[in-house]
Protein backbone atom coordinates (compact mmCIF):
# COMPACT_ATOMS: atom_id res chain seq x y z
CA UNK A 1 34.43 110.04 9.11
CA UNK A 2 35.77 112.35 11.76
CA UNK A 3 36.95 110.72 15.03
CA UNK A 4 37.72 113.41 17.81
CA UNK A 5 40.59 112.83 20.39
CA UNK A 6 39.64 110.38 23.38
CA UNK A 7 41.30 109.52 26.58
CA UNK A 8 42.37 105.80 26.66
CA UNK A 9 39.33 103.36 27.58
CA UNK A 10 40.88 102.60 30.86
CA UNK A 11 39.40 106.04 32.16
CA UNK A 12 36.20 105.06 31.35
CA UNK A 13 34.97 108.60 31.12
CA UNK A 14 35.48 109.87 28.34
CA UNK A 15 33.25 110.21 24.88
CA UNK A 16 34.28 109.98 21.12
CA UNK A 17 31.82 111.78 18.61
CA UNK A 18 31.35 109.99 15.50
CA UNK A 19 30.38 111.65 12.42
CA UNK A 20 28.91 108.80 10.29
CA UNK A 21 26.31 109.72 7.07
CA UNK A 22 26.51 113.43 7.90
CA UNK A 23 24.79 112.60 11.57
CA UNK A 24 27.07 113.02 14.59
CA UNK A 25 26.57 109.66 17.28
CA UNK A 26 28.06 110.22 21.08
CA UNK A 27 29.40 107.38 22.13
CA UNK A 28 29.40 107.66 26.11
CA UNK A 29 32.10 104.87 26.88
CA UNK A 30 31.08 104.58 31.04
CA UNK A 31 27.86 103.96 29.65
CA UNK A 32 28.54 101.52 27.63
CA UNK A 33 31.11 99.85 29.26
CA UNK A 34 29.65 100.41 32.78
CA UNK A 35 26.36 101.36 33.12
CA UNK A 36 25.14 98.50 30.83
CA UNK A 37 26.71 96.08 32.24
CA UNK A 38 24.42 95.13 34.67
CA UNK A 39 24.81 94.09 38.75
CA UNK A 40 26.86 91.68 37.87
CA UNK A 41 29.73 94.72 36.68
CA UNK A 42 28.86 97.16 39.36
CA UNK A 43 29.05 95.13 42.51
CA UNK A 44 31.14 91.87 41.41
CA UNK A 45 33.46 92.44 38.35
CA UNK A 46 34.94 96.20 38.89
CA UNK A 47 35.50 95.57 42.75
CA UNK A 48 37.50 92.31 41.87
CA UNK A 49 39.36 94.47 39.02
CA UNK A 50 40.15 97.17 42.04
CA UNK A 51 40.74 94.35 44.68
CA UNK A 52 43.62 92.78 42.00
CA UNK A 53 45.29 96.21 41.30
CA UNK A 54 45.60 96.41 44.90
CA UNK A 55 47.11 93.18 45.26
CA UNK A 56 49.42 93.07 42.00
CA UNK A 57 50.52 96.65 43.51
CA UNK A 58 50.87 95.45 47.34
CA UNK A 59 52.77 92.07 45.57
CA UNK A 60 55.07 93.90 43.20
CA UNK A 61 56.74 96.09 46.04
CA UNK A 62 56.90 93.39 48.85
CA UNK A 63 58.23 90.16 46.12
CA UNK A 64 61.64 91.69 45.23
CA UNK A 65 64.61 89.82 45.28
CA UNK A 66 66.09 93.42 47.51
CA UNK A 67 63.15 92.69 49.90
CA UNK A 68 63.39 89.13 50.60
CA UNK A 69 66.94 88.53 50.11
CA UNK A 70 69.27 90.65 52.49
CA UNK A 71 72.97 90.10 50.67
CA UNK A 72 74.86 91.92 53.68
CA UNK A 73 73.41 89.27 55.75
CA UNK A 74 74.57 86.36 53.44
CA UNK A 75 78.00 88.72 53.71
CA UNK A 76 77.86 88.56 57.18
CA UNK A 77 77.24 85.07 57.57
CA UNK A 78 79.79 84.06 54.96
CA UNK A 79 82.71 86.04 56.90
CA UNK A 80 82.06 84.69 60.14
CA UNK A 81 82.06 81.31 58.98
CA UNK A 82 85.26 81.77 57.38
CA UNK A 83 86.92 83.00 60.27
CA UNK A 84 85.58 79.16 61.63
CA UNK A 85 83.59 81.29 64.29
CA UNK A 86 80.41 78.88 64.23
CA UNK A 87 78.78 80.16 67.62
CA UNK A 88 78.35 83.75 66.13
CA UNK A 89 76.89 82.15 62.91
CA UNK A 90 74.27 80.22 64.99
CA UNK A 91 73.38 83.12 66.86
CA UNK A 92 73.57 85.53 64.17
CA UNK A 93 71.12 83.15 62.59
CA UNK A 94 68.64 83.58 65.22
CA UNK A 95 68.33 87.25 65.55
CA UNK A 96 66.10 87.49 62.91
CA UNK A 97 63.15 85.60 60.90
CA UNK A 98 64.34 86.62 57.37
CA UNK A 99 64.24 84.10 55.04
CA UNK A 100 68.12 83.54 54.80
CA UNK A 101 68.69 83.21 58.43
CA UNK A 102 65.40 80.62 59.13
CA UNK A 103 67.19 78.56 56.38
CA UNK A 104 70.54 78.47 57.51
CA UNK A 105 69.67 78.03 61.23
CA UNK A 106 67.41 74.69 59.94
CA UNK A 107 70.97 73.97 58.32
CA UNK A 108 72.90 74.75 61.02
CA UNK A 109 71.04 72.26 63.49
CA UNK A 110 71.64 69.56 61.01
CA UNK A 111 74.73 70.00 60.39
CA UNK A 112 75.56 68.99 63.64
CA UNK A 113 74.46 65.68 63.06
CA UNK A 114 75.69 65.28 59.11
CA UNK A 115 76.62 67.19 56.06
CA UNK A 116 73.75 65.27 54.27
CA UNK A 117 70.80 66.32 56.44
CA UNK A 118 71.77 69.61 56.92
CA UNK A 119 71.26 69.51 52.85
CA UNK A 120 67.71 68.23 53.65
CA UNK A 121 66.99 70.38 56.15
CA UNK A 122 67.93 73.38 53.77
CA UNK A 123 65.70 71.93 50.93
CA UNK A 124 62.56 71.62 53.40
CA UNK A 125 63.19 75.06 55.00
CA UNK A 126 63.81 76.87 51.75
CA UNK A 127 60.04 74.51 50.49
CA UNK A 128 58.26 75.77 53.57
CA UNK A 129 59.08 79.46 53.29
CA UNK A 130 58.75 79.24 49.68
CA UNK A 131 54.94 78.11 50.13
CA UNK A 132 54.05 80.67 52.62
CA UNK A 133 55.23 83.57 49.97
CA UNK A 134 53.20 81.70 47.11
CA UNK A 135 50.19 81.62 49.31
CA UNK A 136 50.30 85.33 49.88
CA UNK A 137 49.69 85.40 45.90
CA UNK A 138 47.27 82.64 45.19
CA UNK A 139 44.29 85.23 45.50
CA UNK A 140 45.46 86.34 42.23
CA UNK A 141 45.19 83.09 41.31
CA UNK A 142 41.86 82.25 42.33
CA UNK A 143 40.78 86.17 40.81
CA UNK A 144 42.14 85.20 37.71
CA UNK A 145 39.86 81.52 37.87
CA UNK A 146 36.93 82.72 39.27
CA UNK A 147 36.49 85.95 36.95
CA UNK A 148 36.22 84.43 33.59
CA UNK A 149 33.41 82.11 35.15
CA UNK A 150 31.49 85.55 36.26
CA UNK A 151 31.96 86.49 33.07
CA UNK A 152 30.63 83.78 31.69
CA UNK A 153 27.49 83.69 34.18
CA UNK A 154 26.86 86.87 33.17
CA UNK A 155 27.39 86.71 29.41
CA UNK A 156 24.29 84.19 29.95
CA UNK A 157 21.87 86.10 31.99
CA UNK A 158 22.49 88.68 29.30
CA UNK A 159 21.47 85.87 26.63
CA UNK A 160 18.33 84.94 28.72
CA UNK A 161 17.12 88.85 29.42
CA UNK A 162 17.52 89.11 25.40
CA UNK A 163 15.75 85.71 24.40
CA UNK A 164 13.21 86.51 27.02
CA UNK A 165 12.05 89.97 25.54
CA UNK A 166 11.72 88.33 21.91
CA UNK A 167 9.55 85.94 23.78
CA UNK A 168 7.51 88.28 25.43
CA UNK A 169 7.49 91.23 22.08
CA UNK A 170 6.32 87.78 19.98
CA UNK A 171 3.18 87.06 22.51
CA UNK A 172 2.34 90.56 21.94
CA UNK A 173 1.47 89.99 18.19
CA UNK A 174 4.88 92.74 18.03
CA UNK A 175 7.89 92.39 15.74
CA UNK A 176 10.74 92.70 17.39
CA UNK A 177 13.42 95.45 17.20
CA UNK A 178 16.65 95.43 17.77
CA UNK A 179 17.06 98.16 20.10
CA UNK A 180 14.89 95.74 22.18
CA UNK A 181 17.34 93.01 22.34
CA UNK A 182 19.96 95.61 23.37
CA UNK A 183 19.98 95.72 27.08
CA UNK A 184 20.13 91.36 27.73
CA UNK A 185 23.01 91.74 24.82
CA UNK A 186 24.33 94.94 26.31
CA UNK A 187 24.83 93.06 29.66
CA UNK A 188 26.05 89.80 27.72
CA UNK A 189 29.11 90.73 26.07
CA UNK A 190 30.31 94.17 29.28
CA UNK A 191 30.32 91.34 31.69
CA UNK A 192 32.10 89.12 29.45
CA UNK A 193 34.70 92.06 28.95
CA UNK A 194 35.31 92.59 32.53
CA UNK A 195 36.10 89.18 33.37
CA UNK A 196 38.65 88.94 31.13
CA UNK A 197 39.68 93.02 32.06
CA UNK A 198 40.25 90.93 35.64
CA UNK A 199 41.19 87.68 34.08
CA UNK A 200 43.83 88.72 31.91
CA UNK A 201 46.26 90.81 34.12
CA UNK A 202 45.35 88.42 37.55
CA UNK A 203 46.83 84.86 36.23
CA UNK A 204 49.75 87.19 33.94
CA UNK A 205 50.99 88.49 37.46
CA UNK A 206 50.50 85.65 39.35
CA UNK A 207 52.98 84.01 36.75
CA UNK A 208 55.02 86.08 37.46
CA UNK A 209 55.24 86.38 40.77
CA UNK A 210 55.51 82.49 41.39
CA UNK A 211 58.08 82.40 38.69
CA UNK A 212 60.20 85.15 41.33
CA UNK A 213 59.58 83.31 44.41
CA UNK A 214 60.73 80.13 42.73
CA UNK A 215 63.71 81.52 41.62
CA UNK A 216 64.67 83.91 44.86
CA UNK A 217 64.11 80.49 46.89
CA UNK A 218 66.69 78.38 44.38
CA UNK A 219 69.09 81.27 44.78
CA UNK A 220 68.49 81.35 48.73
CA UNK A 221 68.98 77.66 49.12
CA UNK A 222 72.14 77.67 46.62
CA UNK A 223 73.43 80.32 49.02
CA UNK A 224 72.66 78.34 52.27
CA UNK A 225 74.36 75.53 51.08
CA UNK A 226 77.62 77.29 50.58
CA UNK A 227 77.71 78.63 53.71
CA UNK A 228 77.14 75.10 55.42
CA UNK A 229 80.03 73.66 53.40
CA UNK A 230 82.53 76.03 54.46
CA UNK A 231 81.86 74.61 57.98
CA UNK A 232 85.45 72.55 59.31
CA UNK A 233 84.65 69.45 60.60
CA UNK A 234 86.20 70.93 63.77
CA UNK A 235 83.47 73.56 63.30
CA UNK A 236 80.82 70.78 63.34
CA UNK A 237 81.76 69.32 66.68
CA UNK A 238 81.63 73.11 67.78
CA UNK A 239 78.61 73.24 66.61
CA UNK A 240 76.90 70.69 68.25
CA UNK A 241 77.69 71.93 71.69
CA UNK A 242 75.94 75.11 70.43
CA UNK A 243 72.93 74.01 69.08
CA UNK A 244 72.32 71.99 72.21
CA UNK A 245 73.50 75.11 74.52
CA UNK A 246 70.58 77.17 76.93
CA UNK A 247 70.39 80.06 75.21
CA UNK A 248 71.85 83.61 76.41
CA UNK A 249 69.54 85.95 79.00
């Protein structure tokens, strides 16, 4: 058997020639792979596979610990709270909506009351901006539920196209063929492939992704906490006339 070179399958263009019993077979993998798949691939599976490169792509630049996390800011924060200055801190806090600063300003206002619900306030903050970010992913998510199930829906249309041409070839007094059966199996077991093509790589990313945010929130929170215990008791009554202060034109 001689097996000529072939781009990878992910091309979907390319063709191996087989030599098998002295007879050369051309294997046209877009045919196969595409073509035969049915509706159900063209217009359904390989948009969703496009649609989740697009998001894994658009997810994997935006959810990075450099993106959401600003460390000069927790710097910032940290050295103006050592230096007691409390006002700057709450204002500093404010002059952005980054997900350090909306934590520690939820902190801040609490702390003004008590250590312990500044703690709560931090935990709920950190929660809330920790769901938004994980519903920006749960399309990949509901890609990586939904395509299997598309799959599947197609893997048994494919099943009834095939059963329904024995049916019809046996009416005819015919015997049936197998090349006859090929098309309803064809479309069968491509669609079943590119719902797992979508599957697969859709719920992997999502993992990971969720497992990021999750950590980059326990990290932020951690973080936020620090900075509101190196607030003086001093710098709590400071801080009350602060929070409750008009703010600047």
């Amino acid at each position: 058997m001689r097996i000529t070179p072939a781009l990878p399958l992910i091309c979907l263009f390319a063709s191996t020639a087989v030599a098998q019993d002295g007879s050369a077979v051309s294997i046209d993998y877009f045919h196969r792979f595409v073509i035969d798949g049915g509706l159900i691939t063209w217009f359904v599976l390989i948009p969703l596979s496009v649609a989740t490169f697009a998001l894994i792509l658009r997810h994997a630049l935006v959810i990075r610990p450099s993106r959401i996390l600003d460390r000069q800011d927790y710097e910032k924060l940290a050295k103006t709270l050592a230096r007691g200055d409390v006002e700057a801190a709450w204002r500093m806090s404010g002059q952005g909506e980054t997900f350090l600063f909306s934590v520690v300003r939820r902190g801040l206002v609490e702390l003004a009351n008590s250590p312990e619900s500044a703690e709560t306030a931090v935990i709920e903050a950190t929660e809330e901006r920790a769901t938004n970010l994980l519903r920006r992913i749960e399309y990949l998510n509901i890609i990586g539920n939904v395509a299997p199930m598309i799959g599947l829906f197609g893997t048994v249309y494919g099943i009834i196209l095939a059963f329904n041409k024995l049916v019809e070839v046996v009416r005819q007094g015919g015997v049936t063929q197998p090349d006859q059966l090929a098309e309803g199996i064809s479309v069968a077991l491509v669609t079943t492939f590119w719902g797992l093509i979508v599957a697969i790589p859709a719920l992997a990313m999502y993992g990971l992704f969720r497992n990021r945010i999750d950590a980059i929130a326990a990290q932020i929170a951690n973080m936020s906490l620090d900075l509101l215990r190196s607030v003086t008791p001093d710098g709590r009554d400071r801080l009350r006339v602060a929070t409750l202060a008009p703010p600047e034109e």
